[in-house]
Protein backbone atom coordinates (compact mmCIF):
# COMPACT_ATOMS: atom_id res chain seq x y z
CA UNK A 1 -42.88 -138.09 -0.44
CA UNK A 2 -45.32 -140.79 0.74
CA UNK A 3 -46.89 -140.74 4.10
CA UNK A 4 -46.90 -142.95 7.26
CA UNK A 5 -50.14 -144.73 6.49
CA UNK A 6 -49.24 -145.58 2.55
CA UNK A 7 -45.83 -146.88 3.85
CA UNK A 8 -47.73 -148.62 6.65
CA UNK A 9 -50.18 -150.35 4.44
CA UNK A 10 -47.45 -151.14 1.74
CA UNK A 11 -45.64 -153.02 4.95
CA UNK A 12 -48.56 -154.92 6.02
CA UNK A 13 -49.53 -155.80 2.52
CA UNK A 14 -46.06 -157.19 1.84
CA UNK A 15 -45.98 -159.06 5.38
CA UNK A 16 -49.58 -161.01 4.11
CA UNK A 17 -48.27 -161.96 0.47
CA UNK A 18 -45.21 -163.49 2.22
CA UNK A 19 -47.65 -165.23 5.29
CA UNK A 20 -47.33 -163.69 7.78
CA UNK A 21 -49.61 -162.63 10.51
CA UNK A 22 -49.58 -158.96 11.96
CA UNK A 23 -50.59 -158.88 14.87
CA UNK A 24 -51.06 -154.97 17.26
CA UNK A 25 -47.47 -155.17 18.89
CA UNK A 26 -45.99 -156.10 15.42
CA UNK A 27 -48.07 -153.46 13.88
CA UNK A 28 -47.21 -150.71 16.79
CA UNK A 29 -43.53 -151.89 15.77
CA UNK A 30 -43.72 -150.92 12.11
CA UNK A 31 -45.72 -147.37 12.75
CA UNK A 32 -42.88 -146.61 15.34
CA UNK A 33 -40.31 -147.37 12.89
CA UNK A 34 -41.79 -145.66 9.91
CA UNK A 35 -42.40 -142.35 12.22
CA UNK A 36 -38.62 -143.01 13.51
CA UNK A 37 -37.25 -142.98 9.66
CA UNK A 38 -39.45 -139.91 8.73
CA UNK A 39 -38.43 -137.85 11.51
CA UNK A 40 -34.79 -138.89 10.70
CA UNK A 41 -34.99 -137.98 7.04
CA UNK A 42 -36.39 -134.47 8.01
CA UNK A 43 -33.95 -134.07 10.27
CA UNK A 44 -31.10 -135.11 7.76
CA UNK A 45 -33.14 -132.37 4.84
CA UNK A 46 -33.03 -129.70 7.15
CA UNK A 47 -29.25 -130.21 8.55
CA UNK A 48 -28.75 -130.53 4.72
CA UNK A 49 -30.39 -127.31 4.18
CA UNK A 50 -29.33 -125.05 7.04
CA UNK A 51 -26.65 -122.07 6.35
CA UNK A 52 -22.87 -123.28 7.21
CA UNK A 53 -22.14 -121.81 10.50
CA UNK A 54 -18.99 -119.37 10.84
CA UNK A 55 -17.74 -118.91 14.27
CA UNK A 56 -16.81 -114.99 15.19
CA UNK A 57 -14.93 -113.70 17.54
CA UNK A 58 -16.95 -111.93 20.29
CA UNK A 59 -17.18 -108.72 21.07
CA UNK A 60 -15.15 -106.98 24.25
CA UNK A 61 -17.66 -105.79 26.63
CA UNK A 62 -16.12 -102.77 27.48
């Protein structure tokens, strides 16, 4: 899996080829977003993951 600064760089590098200038709010936008999709996809793998839950019945108290 690549990490936030290759995917970072690889969106910066693209933005330049096509012309256009980064500038910090634009490049605070894309590290947000790429730390907003990781977290998602980790979240998504380990939901993915988990055990199914099976509901039981509880115990009486008494």
């Amino acid at each position: 899996m690549l990490d936030h600064k290759t995917i970072e760089q690889t969106i910066a590098l693209l933005a330049k080829e096509n012309g256009v200038n980064l500038d910090r709010k634009d490049m605070l936008e894309i590290r947000t977003r790429v730390a907003m999709t990781l977290a998602a996809k980790e979240r998504y793998r380990q939901r993915m993951n988990s055990p199914t839950y099976q509901w039981r019945k509880l115990d009486p108290r008494r």
